[in-house]
N, C-alpha and C. Protein backbone atom coordinates (compact mmCIF):
# COMPACT_ATOMS: atom_id res chain seq x y z
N UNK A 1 -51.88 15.46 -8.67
CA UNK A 1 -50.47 15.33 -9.01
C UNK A 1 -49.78 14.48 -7.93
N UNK A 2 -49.00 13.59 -8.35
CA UNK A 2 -48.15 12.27 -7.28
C UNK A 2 -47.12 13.27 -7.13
N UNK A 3 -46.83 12.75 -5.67
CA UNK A 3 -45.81 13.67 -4.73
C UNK A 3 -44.29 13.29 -5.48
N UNK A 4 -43.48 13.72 -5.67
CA UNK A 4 -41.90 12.90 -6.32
C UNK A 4 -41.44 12.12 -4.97
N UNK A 5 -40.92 11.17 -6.09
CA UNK A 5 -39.91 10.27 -5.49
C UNK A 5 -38.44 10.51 -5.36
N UNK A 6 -37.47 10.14 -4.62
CA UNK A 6 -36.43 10.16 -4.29
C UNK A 6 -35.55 9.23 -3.63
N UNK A 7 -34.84 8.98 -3.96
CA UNK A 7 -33.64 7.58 -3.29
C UNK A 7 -32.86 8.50 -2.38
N UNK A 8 -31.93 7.38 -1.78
CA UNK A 8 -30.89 8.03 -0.82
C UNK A 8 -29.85 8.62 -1.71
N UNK A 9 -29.34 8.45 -3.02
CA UNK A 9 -28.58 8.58 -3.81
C UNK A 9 -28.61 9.92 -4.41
N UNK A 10 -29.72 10.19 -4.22
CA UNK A 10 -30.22 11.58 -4.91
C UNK A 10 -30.52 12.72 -3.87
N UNK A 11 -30.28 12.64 -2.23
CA UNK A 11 -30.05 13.71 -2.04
C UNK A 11 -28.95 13.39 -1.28
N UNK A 12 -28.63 14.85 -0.98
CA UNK A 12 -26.78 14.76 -0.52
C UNK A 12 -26.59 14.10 0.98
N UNK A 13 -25.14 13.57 1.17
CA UNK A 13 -24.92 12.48 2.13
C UNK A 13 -25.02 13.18 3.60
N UNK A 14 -24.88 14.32 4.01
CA UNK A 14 -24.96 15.31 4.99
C UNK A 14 -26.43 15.23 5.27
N UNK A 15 -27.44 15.67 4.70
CA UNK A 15 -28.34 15.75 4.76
C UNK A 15 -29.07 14.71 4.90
N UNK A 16 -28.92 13.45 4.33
CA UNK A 16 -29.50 12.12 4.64
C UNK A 16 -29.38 11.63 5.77
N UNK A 17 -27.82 11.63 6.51
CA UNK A 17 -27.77 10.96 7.85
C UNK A 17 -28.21 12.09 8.51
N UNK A 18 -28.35 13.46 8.63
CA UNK A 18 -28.59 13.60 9.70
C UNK A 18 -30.14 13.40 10.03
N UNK A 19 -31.44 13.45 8.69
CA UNK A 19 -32.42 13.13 8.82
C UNK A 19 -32.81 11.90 9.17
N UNK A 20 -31.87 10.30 8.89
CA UNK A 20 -32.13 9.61 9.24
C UNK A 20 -31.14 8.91 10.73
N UNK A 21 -30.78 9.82 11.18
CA UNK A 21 -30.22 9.62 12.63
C UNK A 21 -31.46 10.21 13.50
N UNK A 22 -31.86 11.36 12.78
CA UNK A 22 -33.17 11.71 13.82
C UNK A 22 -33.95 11.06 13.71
N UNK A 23 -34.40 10.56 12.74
CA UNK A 23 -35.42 9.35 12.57
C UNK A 23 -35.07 8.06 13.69
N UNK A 24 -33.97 7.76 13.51
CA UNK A 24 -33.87 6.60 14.65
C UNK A 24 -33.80 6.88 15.90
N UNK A 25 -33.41 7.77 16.47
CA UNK A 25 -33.44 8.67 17.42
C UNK A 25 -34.77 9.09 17.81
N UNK A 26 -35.83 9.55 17.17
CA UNK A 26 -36.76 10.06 17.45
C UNK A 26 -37.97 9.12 17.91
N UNK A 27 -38.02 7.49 16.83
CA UNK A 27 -38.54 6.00 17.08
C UNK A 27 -37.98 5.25 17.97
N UNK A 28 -36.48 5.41 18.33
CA UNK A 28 -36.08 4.41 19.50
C UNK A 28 -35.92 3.26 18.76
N UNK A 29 -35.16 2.91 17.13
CA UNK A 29 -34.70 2.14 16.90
C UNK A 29 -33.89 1.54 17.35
N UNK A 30 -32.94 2.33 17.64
CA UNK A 30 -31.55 1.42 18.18
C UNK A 30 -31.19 1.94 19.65
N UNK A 31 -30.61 0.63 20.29
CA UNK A 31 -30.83 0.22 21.50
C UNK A 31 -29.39 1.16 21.94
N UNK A 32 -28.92 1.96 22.41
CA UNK A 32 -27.44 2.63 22.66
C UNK A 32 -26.80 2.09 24.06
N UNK A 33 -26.10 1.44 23.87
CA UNK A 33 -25.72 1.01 25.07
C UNK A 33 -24.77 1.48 26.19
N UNK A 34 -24.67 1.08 26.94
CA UNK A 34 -24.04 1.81 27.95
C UNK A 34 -22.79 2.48 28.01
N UNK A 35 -21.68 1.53 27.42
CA UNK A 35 -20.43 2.05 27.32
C UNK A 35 -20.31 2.83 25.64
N UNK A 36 -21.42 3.63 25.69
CA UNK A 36 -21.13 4.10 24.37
C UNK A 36 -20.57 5.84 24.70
N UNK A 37 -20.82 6.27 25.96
CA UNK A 37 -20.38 7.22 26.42
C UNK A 37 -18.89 7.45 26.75
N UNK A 38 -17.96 6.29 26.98
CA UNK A 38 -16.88 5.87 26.52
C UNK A 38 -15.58 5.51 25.90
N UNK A 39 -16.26 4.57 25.06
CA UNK A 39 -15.60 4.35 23.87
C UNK A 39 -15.43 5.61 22.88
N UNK A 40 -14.23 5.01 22.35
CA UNK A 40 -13.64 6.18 21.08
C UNK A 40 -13.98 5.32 20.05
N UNK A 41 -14.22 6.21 18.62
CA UNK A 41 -14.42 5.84 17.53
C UNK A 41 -14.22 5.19 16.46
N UNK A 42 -12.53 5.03 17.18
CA UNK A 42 -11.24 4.59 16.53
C UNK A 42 -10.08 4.63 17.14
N UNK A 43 -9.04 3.89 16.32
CA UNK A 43 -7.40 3.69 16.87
C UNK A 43 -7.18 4.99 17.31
N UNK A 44 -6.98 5.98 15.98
CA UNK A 44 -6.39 7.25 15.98
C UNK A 44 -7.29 8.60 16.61
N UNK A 45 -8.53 8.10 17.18
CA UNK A 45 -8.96 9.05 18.11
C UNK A 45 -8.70 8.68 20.04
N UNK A 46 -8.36 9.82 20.35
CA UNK A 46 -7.86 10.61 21.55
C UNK A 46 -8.92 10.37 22.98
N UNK A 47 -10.27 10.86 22.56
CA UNK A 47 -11.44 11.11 23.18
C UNK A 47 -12.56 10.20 22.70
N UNK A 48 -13.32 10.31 23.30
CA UNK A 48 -15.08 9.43 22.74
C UNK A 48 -15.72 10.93 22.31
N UNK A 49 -16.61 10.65 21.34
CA UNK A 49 -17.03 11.99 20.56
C UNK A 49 -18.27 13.20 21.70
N UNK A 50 -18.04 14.36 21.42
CA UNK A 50 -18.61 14.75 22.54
C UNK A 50 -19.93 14.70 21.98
N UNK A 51 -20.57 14.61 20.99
CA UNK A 51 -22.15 14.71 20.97
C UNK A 51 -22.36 13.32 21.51
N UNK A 52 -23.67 14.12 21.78
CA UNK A 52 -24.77 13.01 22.75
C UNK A 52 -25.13 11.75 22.13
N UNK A 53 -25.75 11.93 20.69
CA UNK A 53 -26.23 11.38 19.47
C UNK A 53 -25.49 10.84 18.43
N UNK A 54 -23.79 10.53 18.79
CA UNK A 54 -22.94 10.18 17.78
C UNK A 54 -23.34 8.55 17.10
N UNK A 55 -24.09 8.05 17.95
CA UNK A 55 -24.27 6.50 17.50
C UNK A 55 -25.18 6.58 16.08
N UNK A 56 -26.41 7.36 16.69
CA UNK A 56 -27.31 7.46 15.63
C UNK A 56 -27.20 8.10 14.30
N UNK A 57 -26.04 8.78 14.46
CA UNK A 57 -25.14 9.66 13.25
C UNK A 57 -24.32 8.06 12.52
N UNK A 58 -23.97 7.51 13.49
CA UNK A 58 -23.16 6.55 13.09
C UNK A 58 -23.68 5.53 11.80
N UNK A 59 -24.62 5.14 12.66
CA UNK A 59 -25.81 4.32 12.50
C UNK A 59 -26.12 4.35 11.04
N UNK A 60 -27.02 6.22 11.00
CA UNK A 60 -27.16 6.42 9.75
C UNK A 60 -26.06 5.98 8.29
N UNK A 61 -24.96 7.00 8.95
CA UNK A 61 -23.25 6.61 8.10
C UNK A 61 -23.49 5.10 7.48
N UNK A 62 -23.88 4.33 8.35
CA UNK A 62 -23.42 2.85 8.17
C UNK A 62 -25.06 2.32 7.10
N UNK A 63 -25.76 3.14 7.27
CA UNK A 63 -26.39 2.49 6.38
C UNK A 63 -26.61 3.11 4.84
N UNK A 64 -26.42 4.62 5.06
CA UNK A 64 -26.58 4.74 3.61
C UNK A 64 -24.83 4.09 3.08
N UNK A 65 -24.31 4.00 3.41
CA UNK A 65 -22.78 3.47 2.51
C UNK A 65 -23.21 1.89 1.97
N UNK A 66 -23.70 1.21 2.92
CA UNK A 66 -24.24 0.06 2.56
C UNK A 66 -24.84 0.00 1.68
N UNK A 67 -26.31 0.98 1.27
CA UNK A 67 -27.52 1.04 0.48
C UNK A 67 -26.22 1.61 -1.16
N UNK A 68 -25.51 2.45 -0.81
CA UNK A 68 -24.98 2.87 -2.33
C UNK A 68 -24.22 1.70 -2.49
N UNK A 69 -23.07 1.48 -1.99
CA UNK A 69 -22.65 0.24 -2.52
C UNK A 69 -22.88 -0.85 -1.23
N UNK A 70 -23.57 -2.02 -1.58
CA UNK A 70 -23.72 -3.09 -0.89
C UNK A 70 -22.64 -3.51 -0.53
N UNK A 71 -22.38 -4.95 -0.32
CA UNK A 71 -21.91 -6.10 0.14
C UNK A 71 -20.62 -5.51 0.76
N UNK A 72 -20.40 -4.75 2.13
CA UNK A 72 -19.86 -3.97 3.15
C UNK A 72 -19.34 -5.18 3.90
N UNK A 73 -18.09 -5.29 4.38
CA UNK A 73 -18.18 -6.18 5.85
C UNK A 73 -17.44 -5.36 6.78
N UNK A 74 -17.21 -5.91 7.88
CA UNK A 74 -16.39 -5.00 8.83
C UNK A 74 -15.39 -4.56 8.98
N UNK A 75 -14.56 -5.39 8.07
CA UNK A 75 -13.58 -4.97 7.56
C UNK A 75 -13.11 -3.76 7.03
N UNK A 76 -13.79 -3.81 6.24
CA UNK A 76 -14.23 -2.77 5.10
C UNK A 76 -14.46 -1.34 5.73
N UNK A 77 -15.73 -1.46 6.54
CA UNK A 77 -16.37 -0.36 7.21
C UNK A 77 -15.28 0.45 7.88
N UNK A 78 -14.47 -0.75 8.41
CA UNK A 78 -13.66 0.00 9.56
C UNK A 78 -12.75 0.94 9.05
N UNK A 79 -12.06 -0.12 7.40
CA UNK A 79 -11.09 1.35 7.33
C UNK A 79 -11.78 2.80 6.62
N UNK A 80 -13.04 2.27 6.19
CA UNK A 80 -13.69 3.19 5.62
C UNK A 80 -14.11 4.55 6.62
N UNK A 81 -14.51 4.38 7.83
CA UNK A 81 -14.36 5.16 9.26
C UNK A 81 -13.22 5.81 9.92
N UNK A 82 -12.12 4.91 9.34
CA UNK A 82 -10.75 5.01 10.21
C UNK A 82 -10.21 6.90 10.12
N UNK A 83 -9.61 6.50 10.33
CA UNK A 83 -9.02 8.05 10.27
C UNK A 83 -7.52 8.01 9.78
N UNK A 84 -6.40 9.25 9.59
CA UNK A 84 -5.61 9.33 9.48
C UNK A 84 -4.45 10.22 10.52
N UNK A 85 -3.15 9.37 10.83
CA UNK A 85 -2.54 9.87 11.99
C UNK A 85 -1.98 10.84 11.68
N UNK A 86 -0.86 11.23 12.29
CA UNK A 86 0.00 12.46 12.32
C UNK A 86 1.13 12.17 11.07
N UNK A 87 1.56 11.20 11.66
CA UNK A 87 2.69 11.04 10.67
C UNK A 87 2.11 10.19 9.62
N UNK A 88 0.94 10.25 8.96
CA UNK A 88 0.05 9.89 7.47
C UNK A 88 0.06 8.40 7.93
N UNK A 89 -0.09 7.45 8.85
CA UNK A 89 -0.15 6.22 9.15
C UNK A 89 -1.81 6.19 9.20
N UNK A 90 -2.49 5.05 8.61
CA UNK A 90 -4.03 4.92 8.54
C UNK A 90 -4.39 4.13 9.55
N UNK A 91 -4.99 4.72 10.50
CA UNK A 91 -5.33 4.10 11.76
C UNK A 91 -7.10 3.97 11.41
N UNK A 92 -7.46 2.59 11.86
CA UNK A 92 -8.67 2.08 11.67
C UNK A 92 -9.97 2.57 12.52
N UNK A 93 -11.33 1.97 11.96
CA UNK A 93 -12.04 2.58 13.22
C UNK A 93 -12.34 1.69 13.57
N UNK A 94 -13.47 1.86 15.05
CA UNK A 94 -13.85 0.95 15.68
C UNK A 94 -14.37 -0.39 15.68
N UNK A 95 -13.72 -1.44 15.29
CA UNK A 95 -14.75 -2.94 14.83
C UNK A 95 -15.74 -3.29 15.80
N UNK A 96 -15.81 -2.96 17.24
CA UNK A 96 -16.37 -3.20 17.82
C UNK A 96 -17.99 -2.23 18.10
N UNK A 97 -17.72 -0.72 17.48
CA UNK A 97 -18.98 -0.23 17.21
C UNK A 97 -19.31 -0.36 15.75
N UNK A 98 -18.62 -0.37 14.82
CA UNK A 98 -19.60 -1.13 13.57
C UNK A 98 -20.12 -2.14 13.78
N UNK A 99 -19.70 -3.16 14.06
CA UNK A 99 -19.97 -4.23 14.58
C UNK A 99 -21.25 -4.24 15.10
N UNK A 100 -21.26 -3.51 16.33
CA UNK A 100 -22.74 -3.45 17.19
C UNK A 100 -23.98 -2.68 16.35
N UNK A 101 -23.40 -1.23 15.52
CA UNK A 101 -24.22 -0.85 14.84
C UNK A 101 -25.08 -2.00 13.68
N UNK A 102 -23.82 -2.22 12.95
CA UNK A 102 -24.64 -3.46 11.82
C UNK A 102 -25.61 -4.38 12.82
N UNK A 103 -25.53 -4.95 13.67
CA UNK A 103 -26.40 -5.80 14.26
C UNK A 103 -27.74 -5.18 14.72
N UNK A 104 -27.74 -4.00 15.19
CA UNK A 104 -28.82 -3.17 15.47
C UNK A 104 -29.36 -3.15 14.28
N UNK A 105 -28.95 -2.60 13.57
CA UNK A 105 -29.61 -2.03 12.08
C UNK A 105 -30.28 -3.93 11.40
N UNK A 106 -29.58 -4.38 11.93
CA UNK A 106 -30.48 -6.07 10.99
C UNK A 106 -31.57 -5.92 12.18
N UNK A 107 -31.38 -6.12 13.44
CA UNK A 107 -32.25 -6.36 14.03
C UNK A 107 -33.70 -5.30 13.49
N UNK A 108 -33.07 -4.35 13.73
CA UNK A 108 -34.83 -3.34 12.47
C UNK A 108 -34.64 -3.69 11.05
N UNK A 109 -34.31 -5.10 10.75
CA UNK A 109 -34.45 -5.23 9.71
C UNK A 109 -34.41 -4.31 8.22
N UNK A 110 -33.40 -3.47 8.41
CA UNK A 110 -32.55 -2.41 7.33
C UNK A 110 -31.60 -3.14 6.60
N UNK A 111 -30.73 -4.04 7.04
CA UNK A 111 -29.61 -4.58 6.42
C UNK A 111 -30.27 -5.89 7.48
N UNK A 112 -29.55 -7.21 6.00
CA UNK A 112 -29.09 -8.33 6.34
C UNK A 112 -28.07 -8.68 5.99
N UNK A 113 -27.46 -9.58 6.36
CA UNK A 113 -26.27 -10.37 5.50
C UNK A 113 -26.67 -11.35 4.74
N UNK A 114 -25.01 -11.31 3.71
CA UNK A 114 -25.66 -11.92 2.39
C UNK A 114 -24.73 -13.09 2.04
N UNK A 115 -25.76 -14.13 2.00
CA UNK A 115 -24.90 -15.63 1.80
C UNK A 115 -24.96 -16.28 0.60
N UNK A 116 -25.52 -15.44 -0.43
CA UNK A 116 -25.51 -16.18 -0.96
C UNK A 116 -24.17 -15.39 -2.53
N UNK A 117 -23.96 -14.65 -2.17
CA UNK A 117 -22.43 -14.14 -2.79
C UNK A 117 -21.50 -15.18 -2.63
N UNK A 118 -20.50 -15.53 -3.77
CA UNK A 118 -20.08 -16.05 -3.91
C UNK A 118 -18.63 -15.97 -3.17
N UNK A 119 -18.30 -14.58 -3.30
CA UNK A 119 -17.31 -13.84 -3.07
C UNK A 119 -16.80 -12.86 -1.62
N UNK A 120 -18.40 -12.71 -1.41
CA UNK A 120 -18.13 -12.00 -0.02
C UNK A 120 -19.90 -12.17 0.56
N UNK A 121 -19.53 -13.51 0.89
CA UNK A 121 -20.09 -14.04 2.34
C UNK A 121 -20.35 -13.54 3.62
N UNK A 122 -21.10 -13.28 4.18
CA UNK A 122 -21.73 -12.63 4.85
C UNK A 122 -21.57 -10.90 4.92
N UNK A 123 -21.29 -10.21 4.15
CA UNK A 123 -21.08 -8.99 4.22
C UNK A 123 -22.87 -8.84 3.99
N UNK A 124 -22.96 -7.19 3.94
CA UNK A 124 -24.08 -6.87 4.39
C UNK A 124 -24.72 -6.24 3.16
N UNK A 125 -25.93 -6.47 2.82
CA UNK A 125 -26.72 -5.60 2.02
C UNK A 125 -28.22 -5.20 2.32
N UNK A 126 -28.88 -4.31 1.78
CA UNK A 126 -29.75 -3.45 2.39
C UNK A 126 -31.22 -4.25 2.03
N UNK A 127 -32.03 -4.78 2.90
CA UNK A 127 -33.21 -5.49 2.54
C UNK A 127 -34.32 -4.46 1.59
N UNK A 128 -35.19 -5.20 1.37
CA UNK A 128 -35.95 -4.60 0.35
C UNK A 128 -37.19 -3.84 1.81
N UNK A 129 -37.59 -4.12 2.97
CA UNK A 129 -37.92 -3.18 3.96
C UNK A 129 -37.38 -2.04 4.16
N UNK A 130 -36.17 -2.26 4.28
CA UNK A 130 -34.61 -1.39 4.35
C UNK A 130 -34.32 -0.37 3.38
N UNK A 131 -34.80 -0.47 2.14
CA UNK A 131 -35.34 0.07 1.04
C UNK A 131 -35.60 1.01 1.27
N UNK A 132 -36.76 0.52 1.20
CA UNK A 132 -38.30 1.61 1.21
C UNK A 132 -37.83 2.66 2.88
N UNK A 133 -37.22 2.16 3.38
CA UNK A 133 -37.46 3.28 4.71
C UNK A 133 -36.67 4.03 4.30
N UNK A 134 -35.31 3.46 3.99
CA UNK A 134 -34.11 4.44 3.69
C UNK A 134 -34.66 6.11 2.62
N UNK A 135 -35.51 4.98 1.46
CA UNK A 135 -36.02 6.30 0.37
C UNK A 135 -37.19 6.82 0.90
N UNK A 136 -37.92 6.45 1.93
CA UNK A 136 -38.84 7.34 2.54
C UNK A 136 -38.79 8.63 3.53
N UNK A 137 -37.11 8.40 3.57
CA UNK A 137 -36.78 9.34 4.85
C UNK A 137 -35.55 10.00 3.56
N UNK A 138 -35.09 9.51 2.59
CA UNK A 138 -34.50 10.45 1.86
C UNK A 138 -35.56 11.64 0.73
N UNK A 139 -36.81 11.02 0.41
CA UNK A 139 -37.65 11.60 0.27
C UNK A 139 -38.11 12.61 0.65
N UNK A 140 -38.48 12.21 2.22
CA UNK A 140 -38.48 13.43 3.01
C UNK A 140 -37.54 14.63 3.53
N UNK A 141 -36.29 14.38 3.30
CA UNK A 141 -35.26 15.06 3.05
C UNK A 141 -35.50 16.28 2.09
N UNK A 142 -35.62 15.14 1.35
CA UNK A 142 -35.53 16.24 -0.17
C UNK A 142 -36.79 17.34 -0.33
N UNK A 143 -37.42 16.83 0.23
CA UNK A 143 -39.04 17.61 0.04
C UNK A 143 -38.54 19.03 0.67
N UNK A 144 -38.19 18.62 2.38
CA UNK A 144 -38.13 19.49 3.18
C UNK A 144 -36.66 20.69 2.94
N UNK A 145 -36.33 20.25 2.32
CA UNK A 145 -35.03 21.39 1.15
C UNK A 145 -35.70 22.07 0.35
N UNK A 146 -36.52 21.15 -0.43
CA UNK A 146 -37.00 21.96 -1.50
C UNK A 146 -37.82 23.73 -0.99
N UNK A 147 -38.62 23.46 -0.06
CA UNK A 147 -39.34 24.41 0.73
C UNK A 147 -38.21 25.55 1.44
């Protein structure tokens, strides 16, 4: 009997990043850099986040949103991250850690950018490598629920 298959789509979004933050975390995909201990997340945050591992949480965030709906730019991401103030004003998130995240994540070849859209030029979509890892680790997700 063949083991089931599963996309990122099909198991829940909680459960995906945090399996695939440990995954990058656990391989030493992405490079965390120094002032990441630092930096805040966004306009409308106060503090830099107290977990240790917020990048690779990040990381994940940034790629399954990509993989469900593609062609993402930073724009985009940011207000999609942003947060909301006190007095209901939409304060953005960080361009400068999406930013670094998306570049990490091409560099392991997960996401590239896409030129050949007519419409939105270089925004980002999920390679066909990028694929297969994403549903191999949502796979494994799902397995390890099922049990």
């Amino acid at each position: 009997m063949s083991t089931p298959f599963y996309t990122v789509k099909d198991v829940p979004a909680q459960d995906f990043i945090r399996g695939y933050a440990e995954y990058l975390k656990k391989n030493n995909k992405i490079k965390i850099p120094e002032w990441a201990s630092i930096v805040k997340t966004g306009l409308g945050k106060e503090i830099s986040p107290i977990d240790q591992d917020w990048m690779y949480v990040r990381a994940a965030a940034l790629a399954r949103k990509i993989y469900v709906r593609g062609h993402w730019g930073v724009g985009n991401l940011t207000h999609m991250f942003g947060s909301v103030n006190d007095n209901g004003k939409h304060e953005s998130g960080s361009g400068k850690v999406i930013r670094y995240l998306l570049q990490q994540l091409e560099s392991i070849k997960v996401l590239k950018k896409d030129n050949k859209s007519l419409l939105k030029k270089g925004s980002r979509i999920v390679t066909k490598e990028g694929q297969q890892d994403l549903n191999r680790i949502a796979t494994q997700v799902a397995l390890a629920a099922r049990k």
